[in-house]
C-alpha atoms as a PDB file:
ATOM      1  CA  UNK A   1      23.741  -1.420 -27.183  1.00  0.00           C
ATOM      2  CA  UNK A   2      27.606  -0.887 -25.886  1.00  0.00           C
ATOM      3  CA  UNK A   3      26.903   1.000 -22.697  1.00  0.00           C
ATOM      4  CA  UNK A   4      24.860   0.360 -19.716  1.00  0.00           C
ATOM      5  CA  UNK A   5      24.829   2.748 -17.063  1.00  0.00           C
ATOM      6  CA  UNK A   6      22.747   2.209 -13.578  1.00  0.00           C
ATOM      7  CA  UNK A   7      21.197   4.227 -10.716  1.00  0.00           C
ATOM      8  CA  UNK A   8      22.696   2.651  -7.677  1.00  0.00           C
ATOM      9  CA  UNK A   9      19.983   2.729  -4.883  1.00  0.00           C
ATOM     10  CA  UNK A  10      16.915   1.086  -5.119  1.00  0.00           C
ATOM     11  CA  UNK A  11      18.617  -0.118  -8.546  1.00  0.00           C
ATOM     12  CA  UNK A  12      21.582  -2.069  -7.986  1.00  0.00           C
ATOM     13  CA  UNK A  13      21.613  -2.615  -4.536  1.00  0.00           C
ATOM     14  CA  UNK A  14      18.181  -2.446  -1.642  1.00  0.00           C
ATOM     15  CA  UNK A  15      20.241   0.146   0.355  1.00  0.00           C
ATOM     16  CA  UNK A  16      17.241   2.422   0.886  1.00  0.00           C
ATOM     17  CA  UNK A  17      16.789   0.883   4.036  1.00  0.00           C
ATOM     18  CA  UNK A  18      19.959   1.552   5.577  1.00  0.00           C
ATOM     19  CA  UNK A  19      20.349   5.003   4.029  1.00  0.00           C
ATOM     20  CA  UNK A  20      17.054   5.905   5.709  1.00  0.00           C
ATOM     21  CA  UNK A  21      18.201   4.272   9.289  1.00  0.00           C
ATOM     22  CA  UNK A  22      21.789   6.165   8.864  1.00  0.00           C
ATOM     23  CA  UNK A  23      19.511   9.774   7.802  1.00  0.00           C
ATOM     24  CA  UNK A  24      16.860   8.567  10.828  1.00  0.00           C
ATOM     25  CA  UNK A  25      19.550   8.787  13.259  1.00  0.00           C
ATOM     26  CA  UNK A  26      21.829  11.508  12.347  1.00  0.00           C
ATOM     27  CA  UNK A  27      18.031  13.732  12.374  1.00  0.00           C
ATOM     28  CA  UNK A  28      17.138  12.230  15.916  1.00  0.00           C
ATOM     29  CA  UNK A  29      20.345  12.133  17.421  1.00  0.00           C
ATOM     30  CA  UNK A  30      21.215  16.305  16.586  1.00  0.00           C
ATOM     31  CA  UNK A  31      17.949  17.871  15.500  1.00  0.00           C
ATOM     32  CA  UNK A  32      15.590  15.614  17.990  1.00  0.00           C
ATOM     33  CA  UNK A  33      13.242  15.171  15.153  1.00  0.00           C
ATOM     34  CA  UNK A  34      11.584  11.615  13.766  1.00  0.00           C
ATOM     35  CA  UNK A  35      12.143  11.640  10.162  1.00  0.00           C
ATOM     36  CA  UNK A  36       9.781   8.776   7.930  1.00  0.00           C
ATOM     37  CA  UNK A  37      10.848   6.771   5.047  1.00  0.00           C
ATOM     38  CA  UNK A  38       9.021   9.595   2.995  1.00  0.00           C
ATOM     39  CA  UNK A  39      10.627  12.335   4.230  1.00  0.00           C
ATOM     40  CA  UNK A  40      13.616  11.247   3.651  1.00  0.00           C
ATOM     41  CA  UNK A  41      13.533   9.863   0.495  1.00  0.00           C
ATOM     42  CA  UNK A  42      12.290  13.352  -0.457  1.00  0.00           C
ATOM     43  CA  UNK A  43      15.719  14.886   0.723  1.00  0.00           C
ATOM     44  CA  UNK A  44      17.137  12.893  -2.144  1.00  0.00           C
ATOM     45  CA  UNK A  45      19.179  14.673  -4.950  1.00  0.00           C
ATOM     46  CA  UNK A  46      22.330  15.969  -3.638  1.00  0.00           C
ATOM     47  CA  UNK A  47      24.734  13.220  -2.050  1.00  0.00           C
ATOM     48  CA  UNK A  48      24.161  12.243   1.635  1.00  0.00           C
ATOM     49  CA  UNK A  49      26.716  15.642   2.537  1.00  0.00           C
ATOM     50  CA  UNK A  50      24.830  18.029   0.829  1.00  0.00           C
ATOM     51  CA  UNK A  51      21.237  16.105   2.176  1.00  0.00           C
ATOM     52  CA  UNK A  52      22.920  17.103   5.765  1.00  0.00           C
ATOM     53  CA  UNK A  53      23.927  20.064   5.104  1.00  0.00           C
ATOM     54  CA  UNK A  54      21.120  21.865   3.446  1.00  0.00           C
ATOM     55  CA  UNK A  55      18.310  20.081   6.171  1.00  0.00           C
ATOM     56  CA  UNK A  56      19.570  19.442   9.347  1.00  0.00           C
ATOM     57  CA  UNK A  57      18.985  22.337  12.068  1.00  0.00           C
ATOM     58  CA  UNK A  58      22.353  21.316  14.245  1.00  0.00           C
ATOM     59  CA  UNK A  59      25.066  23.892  13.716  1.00  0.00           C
ATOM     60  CA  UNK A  60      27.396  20.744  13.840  1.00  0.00           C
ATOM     61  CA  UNK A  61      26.826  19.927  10.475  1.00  0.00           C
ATOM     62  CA  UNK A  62      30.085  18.189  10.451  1.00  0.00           C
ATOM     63  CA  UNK A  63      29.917  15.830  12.630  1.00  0.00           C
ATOM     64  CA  UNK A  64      26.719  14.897  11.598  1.00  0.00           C
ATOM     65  CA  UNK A  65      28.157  13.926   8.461  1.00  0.00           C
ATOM     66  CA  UNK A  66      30.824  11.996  10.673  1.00  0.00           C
ATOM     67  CA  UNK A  67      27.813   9.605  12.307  1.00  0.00           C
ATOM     68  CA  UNK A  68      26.098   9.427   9.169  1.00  0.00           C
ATOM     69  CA  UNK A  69      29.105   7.129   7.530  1.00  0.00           C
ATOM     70  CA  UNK A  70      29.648   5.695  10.906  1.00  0.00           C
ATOM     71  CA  UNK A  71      26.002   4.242  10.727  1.00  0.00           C
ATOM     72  CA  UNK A  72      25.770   3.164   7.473  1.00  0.00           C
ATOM     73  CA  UNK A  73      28.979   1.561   7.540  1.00  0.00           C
ATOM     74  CA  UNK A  74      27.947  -0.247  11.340  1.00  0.00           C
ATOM     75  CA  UNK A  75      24.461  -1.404   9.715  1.00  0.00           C
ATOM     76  CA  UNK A  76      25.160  -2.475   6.444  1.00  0.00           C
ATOM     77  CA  UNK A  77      25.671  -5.935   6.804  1.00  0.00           C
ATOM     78  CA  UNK A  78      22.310  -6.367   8.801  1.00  0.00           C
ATOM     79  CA  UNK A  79      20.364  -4.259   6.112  1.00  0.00           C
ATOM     80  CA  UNK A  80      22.042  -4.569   2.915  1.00  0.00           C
ATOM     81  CA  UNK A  81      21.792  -8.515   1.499  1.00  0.00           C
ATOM     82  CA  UNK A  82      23.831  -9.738  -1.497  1.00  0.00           C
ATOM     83  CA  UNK A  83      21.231  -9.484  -4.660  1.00  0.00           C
ATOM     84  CA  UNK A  84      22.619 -12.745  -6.752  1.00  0.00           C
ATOM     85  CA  UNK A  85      20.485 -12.010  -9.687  1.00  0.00           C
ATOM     86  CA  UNK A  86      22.094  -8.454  -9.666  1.00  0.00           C
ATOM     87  CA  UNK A  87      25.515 -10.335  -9.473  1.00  0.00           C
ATOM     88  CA  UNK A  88      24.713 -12.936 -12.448  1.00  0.00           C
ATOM     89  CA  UNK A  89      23.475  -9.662 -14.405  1.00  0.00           C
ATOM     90  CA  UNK A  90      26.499  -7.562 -14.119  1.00  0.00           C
ATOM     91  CA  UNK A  91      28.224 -11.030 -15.091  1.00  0.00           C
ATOM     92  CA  UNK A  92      26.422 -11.845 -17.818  1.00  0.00           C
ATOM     93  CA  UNK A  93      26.861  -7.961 -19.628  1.00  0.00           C
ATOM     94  CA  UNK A  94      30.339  -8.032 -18.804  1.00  0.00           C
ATOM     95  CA  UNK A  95      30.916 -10.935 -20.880  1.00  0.00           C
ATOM     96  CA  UNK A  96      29.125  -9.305 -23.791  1.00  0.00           C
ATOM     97  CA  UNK A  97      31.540  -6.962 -23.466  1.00  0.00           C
ATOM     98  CA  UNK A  98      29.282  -4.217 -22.718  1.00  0.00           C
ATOM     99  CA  UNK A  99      30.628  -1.258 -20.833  1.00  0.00           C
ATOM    100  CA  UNK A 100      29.005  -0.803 -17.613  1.00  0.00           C
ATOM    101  CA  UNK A 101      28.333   3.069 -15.421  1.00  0.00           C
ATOM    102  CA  UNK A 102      27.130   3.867 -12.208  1.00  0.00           C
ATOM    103  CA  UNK A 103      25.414   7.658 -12.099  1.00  0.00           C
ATOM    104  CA  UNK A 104      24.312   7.936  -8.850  1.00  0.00           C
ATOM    105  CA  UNK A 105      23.222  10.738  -6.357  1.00  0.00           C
ATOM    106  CA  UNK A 106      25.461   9.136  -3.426  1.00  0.00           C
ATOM    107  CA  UNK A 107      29.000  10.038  -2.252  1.00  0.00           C
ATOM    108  CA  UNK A 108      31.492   8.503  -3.281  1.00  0.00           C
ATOM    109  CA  UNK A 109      31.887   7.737   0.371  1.00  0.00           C
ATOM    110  CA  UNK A 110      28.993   5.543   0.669  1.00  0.00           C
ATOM    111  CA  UNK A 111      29.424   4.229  -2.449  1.00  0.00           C
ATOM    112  CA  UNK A 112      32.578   2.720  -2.111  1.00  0.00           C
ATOM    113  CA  UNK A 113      31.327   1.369   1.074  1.00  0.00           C
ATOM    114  CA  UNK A 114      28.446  -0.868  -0.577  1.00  0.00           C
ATOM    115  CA  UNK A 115      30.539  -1.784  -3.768  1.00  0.00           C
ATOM    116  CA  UNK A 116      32.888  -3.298  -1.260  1.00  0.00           C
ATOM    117  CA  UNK A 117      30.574  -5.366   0.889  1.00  0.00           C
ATOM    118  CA  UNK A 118      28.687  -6.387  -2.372  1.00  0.00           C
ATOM    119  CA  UNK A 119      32.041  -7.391  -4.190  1.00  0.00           C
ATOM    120  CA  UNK A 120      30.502  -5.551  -6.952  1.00  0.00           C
ATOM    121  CA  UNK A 121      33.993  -2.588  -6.918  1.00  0.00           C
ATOM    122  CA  UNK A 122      34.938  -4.817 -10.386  1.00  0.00           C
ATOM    123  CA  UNK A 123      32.657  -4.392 -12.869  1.00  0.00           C
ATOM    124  CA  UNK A 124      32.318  -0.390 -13.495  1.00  0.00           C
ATOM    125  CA  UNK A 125      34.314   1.444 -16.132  1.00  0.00           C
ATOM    126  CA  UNK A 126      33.180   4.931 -14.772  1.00  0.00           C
ATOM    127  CA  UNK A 127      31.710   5.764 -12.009  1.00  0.00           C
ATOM    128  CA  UNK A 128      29.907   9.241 -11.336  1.00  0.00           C
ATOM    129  CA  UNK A 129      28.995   9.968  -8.129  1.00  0.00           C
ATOM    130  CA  UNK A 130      27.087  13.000  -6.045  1.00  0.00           C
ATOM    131  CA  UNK A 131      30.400  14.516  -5.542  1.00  0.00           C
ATOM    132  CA  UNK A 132      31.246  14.706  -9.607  1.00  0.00           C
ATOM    133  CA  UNK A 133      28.427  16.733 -10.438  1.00  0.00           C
ATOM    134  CA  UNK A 134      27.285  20.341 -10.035  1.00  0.00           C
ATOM    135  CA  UNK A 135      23.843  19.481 -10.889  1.00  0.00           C
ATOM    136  CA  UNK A 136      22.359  15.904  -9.420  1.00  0.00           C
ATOM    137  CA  UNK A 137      19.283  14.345 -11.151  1.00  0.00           C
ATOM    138  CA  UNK A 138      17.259  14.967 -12.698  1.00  0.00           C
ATOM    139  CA  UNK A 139      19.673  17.051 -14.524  1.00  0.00           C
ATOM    140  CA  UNK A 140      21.897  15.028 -16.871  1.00  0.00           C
ATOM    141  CA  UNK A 141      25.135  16.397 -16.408  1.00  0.00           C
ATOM    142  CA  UNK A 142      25.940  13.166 -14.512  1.00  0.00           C
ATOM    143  CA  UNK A 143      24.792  10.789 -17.235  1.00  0.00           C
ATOM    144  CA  UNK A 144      26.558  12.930 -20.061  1.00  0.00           C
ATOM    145  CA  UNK A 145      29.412  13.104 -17.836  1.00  0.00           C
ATOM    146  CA  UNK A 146      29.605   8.668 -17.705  1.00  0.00           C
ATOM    147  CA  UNK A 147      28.888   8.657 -21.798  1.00  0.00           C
ATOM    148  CA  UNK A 148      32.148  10.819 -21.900  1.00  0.00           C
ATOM    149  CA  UNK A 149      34.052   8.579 -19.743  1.00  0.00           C
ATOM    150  CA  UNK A 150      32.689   5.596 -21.608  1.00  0.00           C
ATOM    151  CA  UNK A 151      33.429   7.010 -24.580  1.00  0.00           C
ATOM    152  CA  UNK A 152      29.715   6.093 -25.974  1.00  0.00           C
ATOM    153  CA  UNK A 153      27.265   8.455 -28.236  1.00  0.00           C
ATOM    154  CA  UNK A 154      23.489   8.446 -26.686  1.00  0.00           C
ATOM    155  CA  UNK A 155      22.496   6.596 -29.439  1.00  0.00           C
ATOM    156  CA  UNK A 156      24.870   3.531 -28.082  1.00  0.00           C
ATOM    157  CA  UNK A 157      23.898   3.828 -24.635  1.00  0.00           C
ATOM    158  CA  UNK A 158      21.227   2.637 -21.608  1.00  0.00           C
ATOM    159  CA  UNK A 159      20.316   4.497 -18.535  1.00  0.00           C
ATOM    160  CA  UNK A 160      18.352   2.771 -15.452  1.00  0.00           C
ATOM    161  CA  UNK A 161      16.893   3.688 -12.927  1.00  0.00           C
ATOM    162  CA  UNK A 162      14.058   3.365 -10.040  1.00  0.00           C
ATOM    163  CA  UNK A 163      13.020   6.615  -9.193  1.00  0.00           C
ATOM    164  CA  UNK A 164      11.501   9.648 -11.190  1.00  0.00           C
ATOM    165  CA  UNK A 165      14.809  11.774 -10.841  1.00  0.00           C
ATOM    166  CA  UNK A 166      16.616   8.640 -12.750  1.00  0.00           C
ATOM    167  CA  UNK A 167      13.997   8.390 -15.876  1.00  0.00           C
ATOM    168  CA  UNK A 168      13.864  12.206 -16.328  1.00  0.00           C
ATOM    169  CA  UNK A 169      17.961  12.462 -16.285  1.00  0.00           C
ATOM    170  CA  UNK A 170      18.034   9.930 -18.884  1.00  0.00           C
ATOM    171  CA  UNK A 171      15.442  11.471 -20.987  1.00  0.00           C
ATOM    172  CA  UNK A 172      16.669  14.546 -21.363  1.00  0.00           C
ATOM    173  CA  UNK A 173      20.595  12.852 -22.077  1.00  0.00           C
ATOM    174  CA  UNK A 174      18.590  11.317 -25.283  1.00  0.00           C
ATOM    175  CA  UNK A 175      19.543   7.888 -24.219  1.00  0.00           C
ATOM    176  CA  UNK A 176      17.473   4.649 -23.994  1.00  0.00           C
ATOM    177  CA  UNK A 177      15.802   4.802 -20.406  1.00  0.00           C
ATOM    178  CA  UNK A 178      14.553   2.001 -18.475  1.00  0.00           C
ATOM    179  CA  UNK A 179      12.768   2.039 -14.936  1.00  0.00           C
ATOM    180  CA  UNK A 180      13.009  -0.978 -12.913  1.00  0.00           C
ATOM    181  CA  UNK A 181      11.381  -2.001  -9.988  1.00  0.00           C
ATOM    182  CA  UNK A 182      13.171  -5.183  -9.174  1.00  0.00           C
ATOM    183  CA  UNK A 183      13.926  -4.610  -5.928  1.00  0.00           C
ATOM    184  CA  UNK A 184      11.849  -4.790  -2.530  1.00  0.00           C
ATOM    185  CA  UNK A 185      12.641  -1.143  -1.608  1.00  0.00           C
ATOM    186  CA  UNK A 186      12.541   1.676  -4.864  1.00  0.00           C
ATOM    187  CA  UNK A 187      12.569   5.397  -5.019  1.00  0.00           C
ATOM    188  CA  UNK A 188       9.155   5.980  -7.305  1.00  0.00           C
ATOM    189  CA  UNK A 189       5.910   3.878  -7.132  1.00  0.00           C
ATOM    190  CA  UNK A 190       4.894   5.392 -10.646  1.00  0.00           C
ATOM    191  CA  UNK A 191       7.143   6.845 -12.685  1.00  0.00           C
ATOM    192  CA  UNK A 192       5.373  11.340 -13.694  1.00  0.00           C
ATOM    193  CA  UNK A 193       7.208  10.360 -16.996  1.00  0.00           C
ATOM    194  CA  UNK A 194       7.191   7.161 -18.854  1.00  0.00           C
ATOM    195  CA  UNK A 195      10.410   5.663 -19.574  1.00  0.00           C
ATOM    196  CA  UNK A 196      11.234   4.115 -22.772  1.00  0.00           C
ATOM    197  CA  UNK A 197      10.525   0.513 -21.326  1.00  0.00           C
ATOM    198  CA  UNK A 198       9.974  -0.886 -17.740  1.00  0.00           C
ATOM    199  CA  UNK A 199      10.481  -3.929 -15.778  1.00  0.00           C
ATOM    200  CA  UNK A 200       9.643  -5.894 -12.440  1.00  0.00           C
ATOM    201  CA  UNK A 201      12.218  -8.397 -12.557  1.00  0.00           C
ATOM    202  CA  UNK A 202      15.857  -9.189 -13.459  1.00  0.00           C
ATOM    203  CA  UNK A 203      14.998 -12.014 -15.347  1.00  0.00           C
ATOM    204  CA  UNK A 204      12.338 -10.224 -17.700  1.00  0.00           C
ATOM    205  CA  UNK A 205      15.204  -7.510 -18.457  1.00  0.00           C
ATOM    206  CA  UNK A 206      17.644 -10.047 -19.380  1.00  0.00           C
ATOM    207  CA  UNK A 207      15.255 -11.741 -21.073  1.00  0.00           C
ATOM    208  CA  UNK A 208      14.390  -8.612 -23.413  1.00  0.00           C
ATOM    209  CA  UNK A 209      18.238  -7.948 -23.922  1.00  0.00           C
ATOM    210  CA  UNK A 210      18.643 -11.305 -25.333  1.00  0.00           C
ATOM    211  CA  UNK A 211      15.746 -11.332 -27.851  1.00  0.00           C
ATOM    212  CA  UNK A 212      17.596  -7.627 -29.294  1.00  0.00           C
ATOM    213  CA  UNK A 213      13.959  -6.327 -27.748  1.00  0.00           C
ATOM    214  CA  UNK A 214      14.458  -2.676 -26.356  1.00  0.00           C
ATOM    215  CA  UNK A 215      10.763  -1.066 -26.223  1.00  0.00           C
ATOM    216  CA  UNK A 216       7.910  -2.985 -24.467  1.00  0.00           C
ATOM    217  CA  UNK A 217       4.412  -2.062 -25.024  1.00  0.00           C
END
């Protein structure tokens, strides 16, 4: 295994809960509408632009976008907490000398936002974002797009992920897929198609890396 690439939400980081307070307002504050956890999360696909763009009523689509940032940037610190065994993970493969990837359905723009207040902007060697892609997950033209920058063959290669979108992507790019649920906040509950193997915690991952063991039963 050279290549590991990650889902970012609900994967790397527990930022559902300030992308759904960032969504929650932009909906309330143009469209007057009271948007759940659910409903949002079932906006997800395109980056947070395209979420905007394609649901909200407001002719002002733009500035919508504008407050979106503007919130998620404001309440990150009180939403988003530092995950240290995430940290000691991304550590620990980068001194195996594994390549690491983030495909992820975010902007770039948001992205950049929590890889800076997580001090995490050091450890990727490609990043593919909502904005790279003409088809988001659970296409794979994002993962196939981070094997080519990686320079890795499926066969060499990981793909991770917490919601349904992330498992099918990685399926259908023929690489090893993993669903995780190691977080307090995740995308999918039960995953409509089984991934190759599945864990709760960081620890039982790292664990199975270690012993060479790739498929649980």
């Amino acid at each position: 295994m050279k290549t590991i690439i990650f889902d970012f939400d609900g994967t790397l980081a527990n930022t559902l809960p300030v992308c759904d307070y960032a969504f929650q307002y932009v909906f309330r504050e143009f469209d007057q509408r009271e948007l759940s956890s659910a409903e949002i999360r079932a906006m997800f696909g395109p980056s947070e632009t395209g979420i905007i763009r394609k649901n909200l009523l407001h002719l002002n689509k733009d500035e919508a976008i504008e407050l979106y940032y503007a919130k998620y940037l404001e309440q990150h610190p009180q939403l988003v907490e530092h995950n240290h065994e995430i940290q000691e993970l991304l550590l620990h493969l980068k001194e195996k000398g594994i390549k690491l990837g983030i495909v992820t359905g975010k902007a770039r723009r948001s992205l950049d936002i929590s890889l800076k207040a997580l001090q995490m902007e050091h450890f990727f060697d490609a990043i593919i974002t909502g904005d790279d892609v003409t088809h988001p997950k659970p296409d794979p033209e994002g993962v196939f797009k981070a094997l080519d920058l990686l320079d890795a063959s499926p066969q060499e290669a990981m793909f991770i992920g917490d919601s349904d979108a992330d498992i099918q992507a990685g399926i259908q790019a023929n690489v090893l897929t993993v669903g995780v649920h190691w977080l307090p906040d995740y995308q999918t509950l039960e995953f409509a198609v089984a991934p190759n193997s599945s864990y709760q915690t960081v620890a039982d991952f790292m664990a199975s890396l270690e012993s060479g063991v790739k498929h649980e039963s």
